[in-house]
N, C-alpha and C. Protein backbone atom coordinates (compact mmCIF):
# COMPACT_ATOMS: atom_id res chain seq x y z
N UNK A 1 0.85 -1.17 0.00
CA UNK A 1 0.00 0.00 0.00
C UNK A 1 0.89 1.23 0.00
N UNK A 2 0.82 2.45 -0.80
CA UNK A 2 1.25 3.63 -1.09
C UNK A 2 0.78 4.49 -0.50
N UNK A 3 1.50 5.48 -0.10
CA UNK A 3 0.73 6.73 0.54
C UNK A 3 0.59 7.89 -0.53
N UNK A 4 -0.38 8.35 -0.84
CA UNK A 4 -0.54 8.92 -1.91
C UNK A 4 -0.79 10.80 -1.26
N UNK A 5 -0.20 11.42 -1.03
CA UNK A 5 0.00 12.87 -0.65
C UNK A 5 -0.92 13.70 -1.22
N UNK A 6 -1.33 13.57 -2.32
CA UNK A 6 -2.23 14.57 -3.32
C UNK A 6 -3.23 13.92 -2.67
N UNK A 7 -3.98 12.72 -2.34
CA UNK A 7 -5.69 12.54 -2.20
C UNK A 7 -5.40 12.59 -0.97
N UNK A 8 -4.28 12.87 0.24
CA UNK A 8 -4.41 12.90 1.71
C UNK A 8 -4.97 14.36 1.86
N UNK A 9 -4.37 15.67 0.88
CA UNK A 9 -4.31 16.67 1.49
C UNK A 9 -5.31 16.88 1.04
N UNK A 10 -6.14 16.79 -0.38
CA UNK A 10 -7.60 16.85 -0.74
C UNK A 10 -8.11 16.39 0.35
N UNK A 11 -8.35 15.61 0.92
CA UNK A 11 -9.24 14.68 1.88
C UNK A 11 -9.30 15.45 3.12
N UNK A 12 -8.38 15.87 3.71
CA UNK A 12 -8.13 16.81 4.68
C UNK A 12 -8.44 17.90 4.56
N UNK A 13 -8.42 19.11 3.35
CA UNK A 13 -9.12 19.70 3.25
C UNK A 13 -10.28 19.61 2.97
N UNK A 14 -11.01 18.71 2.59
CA UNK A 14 -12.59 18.74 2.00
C UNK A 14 -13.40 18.63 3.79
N UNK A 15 -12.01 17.52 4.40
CA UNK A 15 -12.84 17.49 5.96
C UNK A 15 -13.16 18.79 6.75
N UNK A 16 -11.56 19.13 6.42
CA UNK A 16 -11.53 21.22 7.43
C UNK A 16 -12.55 21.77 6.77
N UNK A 17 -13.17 21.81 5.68
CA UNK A 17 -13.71 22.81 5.00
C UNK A 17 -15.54 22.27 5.58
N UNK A 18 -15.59 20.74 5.60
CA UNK A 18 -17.56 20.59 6.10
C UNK A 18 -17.02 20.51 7.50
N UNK A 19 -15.92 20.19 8.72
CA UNK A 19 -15.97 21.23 10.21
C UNK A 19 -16.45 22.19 10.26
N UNK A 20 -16.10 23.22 9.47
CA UNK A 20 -15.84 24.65 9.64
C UNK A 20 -17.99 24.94 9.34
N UNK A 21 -18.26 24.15 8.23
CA UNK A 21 -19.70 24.53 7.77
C UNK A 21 -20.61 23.77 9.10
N UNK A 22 -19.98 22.62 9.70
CA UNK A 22 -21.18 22.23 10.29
C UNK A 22 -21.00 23.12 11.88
N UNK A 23 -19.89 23.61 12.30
CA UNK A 23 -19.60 24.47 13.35
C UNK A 23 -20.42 25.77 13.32
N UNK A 24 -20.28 26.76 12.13
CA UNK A 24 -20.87 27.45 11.44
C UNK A 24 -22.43 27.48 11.80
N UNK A 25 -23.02 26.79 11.20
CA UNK A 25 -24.32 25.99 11.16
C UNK A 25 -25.22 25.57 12.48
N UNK A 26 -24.09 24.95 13.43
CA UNK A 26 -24.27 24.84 14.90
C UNK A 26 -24.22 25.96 15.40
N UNK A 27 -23.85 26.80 15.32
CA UNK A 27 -23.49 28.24 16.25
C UNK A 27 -24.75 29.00 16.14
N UNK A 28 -24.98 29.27 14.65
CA UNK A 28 -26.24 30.20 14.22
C UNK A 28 -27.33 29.75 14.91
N UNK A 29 -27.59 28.05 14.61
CA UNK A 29 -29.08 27.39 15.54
C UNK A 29 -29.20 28.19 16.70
N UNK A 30 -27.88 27.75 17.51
CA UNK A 30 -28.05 27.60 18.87
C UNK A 30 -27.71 29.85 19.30
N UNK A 31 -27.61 30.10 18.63
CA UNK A 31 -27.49 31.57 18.59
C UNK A 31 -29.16 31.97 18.15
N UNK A 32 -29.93 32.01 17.34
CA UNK A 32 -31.02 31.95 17.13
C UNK A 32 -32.01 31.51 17.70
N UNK A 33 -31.83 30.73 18.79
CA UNK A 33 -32.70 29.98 19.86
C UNK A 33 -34.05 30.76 19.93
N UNK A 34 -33.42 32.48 20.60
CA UNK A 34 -34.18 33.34 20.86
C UNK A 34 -35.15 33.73 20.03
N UNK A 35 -36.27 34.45 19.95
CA UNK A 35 -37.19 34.75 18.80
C UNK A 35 -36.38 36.55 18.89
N UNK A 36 -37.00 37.30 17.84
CA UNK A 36 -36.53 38.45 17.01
C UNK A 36 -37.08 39.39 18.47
N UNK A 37 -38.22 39.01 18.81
CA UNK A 37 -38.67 39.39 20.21
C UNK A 37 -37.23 39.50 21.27
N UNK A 38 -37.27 38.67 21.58
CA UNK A 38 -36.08 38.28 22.67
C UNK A 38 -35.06 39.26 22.67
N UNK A 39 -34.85 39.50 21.23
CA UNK A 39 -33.45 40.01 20.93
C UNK A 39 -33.44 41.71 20.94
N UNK A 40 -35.12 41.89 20.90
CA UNK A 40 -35.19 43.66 21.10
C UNK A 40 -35.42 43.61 22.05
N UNK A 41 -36.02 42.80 22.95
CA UNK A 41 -36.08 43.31 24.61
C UNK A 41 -34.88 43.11 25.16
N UNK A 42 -33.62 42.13 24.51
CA UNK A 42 -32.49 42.05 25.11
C UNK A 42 -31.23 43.39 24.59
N UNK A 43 -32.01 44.21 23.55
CA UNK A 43 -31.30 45.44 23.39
C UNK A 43 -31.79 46.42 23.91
N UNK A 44 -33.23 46.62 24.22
CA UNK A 44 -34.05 47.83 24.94
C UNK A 44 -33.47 47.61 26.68
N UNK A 45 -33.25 45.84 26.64
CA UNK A 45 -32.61 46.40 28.78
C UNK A 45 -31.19 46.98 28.88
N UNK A 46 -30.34 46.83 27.33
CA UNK A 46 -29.38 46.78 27.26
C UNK A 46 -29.39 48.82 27.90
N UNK A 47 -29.96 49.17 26.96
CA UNK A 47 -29.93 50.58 26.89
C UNK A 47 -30.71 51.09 28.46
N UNK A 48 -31.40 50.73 28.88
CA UNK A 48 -32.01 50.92 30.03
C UNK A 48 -31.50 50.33 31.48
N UNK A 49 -31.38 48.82 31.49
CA UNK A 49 -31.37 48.62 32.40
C UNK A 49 -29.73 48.65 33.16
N UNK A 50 -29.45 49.12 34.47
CA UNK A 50 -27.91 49.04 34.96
C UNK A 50 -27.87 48.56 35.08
N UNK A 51 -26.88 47.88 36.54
CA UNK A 51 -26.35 46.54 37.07
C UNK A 51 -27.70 46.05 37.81
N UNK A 52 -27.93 44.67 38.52
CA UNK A 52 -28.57 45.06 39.73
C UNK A 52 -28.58 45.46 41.37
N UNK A 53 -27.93 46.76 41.37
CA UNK A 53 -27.72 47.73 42.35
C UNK A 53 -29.24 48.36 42.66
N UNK A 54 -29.80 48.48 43.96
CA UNK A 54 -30.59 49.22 44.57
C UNK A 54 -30.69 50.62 44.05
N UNK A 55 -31.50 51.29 43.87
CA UNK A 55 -31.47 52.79 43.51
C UNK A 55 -31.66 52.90 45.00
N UNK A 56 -31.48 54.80 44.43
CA UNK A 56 -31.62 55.46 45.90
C UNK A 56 -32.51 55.19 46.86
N UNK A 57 -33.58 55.07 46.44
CA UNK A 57 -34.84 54.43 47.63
C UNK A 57 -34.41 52.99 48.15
N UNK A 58 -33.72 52.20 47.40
CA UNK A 58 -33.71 51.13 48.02
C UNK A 58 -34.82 50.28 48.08
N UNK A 59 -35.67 50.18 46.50
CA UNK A 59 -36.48 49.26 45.86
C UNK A 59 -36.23 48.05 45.31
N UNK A 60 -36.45 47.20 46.12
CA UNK A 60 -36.14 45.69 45.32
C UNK A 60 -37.38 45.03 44.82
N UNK A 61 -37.51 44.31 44.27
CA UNK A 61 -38.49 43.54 43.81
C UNK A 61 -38.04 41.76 43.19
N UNK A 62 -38.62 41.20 43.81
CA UNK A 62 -38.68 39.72 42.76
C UNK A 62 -39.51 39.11 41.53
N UNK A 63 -39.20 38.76 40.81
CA UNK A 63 -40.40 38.53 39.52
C UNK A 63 -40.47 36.99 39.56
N UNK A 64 -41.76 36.42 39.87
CA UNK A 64 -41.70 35.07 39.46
C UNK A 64 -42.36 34.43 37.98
N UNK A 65 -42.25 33.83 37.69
CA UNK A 65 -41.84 33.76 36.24
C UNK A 65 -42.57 32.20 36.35
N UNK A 66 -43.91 31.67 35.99
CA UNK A 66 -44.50 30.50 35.89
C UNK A 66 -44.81 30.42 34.48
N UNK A 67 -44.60 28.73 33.99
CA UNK A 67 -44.59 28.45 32.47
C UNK A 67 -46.18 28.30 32.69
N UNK A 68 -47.26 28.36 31.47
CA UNK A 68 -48.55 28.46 31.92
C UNK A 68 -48.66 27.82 30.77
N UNK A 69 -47.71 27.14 30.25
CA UNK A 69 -47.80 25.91 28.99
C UNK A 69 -48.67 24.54 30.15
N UNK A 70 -47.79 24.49 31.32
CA UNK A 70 -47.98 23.54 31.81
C UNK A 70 -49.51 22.93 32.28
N UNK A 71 -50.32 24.15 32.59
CA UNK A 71 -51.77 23.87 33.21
C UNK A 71 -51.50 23.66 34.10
N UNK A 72 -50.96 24.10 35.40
CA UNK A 72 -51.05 23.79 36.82
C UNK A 72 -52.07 24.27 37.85
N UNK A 73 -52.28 23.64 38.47
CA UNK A 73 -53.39 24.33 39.50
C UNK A 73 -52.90 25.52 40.14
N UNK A 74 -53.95 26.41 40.42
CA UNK A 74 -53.57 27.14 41.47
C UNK A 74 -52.69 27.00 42.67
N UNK A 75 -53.23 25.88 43.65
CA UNK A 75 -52.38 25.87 44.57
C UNK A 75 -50.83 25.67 44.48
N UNK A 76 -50.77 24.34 43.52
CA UNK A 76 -49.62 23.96 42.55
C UNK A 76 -48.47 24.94 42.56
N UNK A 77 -48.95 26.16 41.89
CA UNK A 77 -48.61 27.43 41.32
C UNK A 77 -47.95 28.08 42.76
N UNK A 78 -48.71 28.37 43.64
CA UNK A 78 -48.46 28.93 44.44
C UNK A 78 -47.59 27.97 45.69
N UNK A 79 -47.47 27.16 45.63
CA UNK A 79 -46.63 26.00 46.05
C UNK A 79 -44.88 26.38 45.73
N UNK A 80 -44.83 26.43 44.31
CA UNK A 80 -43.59 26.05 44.18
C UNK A 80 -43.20 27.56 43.97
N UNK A 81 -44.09 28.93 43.51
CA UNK A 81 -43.64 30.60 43.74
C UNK A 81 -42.75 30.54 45.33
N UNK A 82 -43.67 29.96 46.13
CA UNK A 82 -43.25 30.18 47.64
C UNK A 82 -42.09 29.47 47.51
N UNK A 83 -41.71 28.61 47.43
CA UNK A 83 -40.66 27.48 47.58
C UNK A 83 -39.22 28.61 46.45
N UNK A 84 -39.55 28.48 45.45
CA UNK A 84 -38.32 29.55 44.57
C UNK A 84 -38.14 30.82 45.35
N UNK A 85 -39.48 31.70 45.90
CA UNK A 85 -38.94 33.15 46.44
C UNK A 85 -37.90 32.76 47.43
N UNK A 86 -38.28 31.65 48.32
CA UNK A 86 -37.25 32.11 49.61
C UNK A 86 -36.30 31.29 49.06
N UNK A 87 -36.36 30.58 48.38
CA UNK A 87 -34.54 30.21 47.33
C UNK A 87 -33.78 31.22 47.05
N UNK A 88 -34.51 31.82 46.27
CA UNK A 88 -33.95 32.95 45.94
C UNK A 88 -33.01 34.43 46.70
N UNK A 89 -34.42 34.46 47.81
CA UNK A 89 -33.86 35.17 48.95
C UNK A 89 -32.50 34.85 49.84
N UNK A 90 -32.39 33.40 49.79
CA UNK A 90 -31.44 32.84 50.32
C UNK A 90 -30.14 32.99 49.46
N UNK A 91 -30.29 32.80 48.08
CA UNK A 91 -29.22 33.04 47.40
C UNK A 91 -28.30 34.04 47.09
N UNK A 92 -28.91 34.95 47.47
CA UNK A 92 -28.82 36.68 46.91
C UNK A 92 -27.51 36.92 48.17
N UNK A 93 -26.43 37.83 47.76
CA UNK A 93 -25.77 38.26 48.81
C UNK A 93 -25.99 39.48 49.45
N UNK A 94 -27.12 40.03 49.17
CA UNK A 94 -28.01 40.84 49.63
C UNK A 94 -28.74 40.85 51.25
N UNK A 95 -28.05 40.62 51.81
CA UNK A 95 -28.63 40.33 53.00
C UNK A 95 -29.25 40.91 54.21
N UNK A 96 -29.60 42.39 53.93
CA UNK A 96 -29.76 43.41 54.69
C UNK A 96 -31.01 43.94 53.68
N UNK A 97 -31.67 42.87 53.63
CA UNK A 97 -33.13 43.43 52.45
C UNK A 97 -33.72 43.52 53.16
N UNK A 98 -34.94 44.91 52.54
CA UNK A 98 -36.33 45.00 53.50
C UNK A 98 -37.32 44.11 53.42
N UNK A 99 -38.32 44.02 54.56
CA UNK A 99 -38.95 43.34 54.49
C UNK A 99 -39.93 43.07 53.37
N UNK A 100 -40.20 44.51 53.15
CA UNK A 100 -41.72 44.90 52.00
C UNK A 100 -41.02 44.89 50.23
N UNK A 101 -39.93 43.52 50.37
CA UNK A 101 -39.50 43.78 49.18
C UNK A 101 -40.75 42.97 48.17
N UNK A 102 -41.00 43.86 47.04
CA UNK A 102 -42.34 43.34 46.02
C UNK A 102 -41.72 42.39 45.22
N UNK A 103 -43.01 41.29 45.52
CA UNK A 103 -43.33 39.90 44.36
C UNK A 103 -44.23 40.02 43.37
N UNK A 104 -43.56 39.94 42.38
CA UNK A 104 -44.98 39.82 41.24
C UNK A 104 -44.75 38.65 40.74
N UNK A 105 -46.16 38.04 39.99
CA UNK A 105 -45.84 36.58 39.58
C UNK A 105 -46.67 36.86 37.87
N UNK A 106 -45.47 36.46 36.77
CA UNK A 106 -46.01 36.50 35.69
C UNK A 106 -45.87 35.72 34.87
N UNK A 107 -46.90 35.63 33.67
CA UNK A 107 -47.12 34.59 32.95
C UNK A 107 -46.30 34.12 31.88
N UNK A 108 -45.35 33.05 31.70
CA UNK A 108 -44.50 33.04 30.64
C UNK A 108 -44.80 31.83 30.06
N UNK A 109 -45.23 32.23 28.37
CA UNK A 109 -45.42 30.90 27.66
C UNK A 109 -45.24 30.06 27.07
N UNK A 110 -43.86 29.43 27.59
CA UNK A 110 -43.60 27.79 27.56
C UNK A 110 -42.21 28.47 28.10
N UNK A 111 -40.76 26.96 27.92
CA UNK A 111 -39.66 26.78 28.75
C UNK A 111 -38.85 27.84 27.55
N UNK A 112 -39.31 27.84 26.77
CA UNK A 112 -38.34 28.60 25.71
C UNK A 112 -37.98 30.04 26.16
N UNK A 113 -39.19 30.52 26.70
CA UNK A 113 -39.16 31.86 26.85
C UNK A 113 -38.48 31.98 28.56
N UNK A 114 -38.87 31.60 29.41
CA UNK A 114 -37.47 31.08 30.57
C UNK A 114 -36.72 31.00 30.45
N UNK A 115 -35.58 30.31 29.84
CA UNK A 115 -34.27 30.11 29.18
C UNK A 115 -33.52 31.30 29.02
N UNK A 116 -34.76 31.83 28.10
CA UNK A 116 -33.72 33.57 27.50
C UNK A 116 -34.20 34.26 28.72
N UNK A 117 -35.02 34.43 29.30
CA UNK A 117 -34.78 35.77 30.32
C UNK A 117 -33.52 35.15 31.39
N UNK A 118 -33.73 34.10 31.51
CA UNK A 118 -32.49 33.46 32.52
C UNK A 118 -31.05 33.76 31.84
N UNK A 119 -30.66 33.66 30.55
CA UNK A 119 -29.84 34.00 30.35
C UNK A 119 -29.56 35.87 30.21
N UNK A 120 -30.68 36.30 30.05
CA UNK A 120 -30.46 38.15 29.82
C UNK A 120 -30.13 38.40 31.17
N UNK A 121 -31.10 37.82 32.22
CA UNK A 121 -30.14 38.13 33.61
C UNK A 121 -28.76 37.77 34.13
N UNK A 122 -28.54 36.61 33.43
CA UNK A 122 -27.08 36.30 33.69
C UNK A 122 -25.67 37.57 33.04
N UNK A 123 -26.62 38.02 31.62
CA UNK A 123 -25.93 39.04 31.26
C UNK A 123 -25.79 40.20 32.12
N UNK A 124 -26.59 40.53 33.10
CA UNK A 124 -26.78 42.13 33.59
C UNK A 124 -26.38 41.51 35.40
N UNK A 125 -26.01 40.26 35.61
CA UNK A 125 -25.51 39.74 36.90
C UNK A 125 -26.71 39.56 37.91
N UNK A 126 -28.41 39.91 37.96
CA UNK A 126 -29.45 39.29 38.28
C UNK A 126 -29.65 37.91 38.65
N UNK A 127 -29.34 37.98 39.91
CA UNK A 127 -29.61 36.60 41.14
C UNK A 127 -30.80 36.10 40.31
N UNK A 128 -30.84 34.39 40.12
CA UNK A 128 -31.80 34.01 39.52
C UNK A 128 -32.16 32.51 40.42
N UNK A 129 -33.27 31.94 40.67
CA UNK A 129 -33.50 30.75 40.99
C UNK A 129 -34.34 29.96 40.76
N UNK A 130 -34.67 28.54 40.32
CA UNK A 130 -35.33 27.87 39.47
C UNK A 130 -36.16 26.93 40.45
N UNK A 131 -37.08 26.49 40.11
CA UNK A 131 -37.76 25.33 40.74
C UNK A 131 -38.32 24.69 39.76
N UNK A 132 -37.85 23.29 39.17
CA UNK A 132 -37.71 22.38 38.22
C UNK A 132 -38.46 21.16 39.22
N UNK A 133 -39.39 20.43 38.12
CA UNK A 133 -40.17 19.61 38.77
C UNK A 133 -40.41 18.47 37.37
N UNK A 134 -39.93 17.23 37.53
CA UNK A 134 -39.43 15.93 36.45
C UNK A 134 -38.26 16.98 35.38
N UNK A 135 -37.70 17.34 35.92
CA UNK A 135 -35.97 17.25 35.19
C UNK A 135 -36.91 18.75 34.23
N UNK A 136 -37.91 19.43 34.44
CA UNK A 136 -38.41 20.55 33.66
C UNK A 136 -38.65 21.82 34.53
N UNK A 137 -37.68 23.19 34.26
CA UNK A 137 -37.99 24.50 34.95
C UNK A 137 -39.39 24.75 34.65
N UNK A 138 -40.28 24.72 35.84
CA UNK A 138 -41.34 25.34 35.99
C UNK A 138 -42.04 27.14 36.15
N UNK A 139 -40.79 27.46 37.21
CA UNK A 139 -40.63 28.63 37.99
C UNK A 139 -39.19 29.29 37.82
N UNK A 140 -39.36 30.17 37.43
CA UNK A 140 -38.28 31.19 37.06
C UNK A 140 -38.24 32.57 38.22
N UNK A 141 -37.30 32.31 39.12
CA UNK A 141 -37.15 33.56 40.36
C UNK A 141 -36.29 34.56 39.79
N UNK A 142 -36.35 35.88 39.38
CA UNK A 142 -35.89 36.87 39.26
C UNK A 142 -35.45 38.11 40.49
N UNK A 143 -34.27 37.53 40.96
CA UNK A 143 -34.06 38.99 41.66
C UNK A 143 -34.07 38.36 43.10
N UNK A 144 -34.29 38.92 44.55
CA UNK A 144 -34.13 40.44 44.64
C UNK A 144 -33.38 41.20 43.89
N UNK A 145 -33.73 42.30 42.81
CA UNK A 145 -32.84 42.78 42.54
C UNK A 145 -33.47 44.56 42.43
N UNK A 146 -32.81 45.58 41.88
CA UNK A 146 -33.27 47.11 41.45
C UNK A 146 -35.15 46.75 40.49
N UNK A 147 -35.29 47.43 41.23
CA UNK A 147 -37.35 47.36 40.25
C UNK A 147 -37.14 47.69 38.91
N UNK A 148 -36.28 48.60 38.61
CA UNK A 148 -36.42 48.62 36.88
C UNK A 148 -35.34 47.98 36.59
N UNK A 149 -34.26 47.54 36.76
CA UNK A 149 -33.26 46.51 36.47
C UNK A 149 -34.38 44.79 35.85
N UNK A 150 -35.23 44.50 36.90
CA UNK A 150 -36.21 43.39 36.91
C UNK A 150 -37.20 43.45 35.67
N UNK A 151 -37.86 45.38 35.61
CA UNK A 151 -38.77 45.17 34.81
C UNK A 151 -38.40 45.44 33.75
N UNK A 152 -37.39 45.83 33.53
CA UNK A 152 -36.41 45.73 32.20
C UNK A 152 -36.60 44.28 31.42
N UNK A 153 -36.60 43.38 32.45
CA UNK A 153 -36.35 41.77 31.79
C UNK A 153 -37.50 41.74 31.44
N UNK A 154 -38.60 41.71 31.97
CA UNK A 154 -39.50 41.18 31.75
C UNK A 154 -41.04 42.13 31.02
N UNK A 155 -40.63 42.93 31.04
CA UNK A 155 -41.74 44.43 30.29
C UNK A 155 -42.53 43.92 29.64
N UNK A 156 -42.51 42.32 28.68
CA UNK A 156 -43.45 41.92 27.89
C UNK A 156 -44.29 40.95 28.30
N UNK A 157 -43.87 40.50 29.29
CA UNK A 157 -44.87 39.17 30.22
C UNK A 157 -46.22 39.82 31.00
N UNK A 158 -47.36 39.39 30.29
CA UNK A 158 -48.62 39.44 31.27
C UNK A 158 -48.70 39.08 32.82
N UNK A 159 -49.39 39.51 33.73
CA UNK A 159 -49.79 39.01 35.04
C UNK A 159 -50.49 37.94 35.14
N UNK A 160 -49.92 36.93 35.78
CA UNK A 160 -50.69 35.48 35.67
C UNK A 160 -51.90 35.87 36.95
């Protein structure tokens, strides 16, 4: 058997060249995840929202964030909000919070749309905490964090 140099380096390049397309290809999917939505509310907090630092009053707020794909009961609902807020509270290095810090609980429709606000907060450093029930995020905890830092993320979600 011969080693033939001309069909090695063809071969090698034809491989580098469909890497490069299926890498390519992979990136855009998984970059595109978001809808066209996603991507202007993730430039409108850009421009708006700061870190999440307290303003001068010293307004915090938490946003809970329930998938309402799922059909859960009421109590259900309010089961696992309670269970994520004080996760959340616990997580935060915030530890000198007031008592009367505000919960709102809003409607998000399906896991897709969770995902990206979880990641837009990861962008802006927004304490986040999950309550996942069969290996699926149900509840999305936003914050304690600044009230318009929070409603920055979420400006397009209805009140469940």
């Amino acid at each position: 058997m011969t080693f033939a140099t001309d069909k090695f380096y063809g071969g090698l390049t034809v491989g580098v060249l469909i890497g490069l397309a299926l890498h390519t290809i992979v990136n855009y999917i998984f970059k595109t995840n978001c809808t066209s939505q996603d991507k202007k509310s993730v430039v409108e907090s850009q421009q708006q929202a700061p870190k999440s630092l307290p303003n001068k009053n010293g307004e915090f707020k938490i946003a809970l964030l329930v998938r309402h794909d799922l059909k859960m009961g009421k109590g259900k609902v309010a089961a696992q909000c309670a269970v994520v807020s004080v996760t959340a509270n616990n997580k935060t290095k915030l530890r000198n919070l007031p008592s009367q810090c505000a919960r709102v609980v809003l409607r998000a429709p399906d896991l897709k749309t969770l995902e990206c606000v979880q990641k837009q907060c990861k962008l802006f450093d927004i304490p986040t905490a999950t309550f996942t029930e069969n290996n699926e995020m149900t509840v999305l905890a936003i914050g304690p964090a600044n009230e318009a830092s929070i409603n920055a993320q979420v400006h397009s979600l209805k009140l469940y």
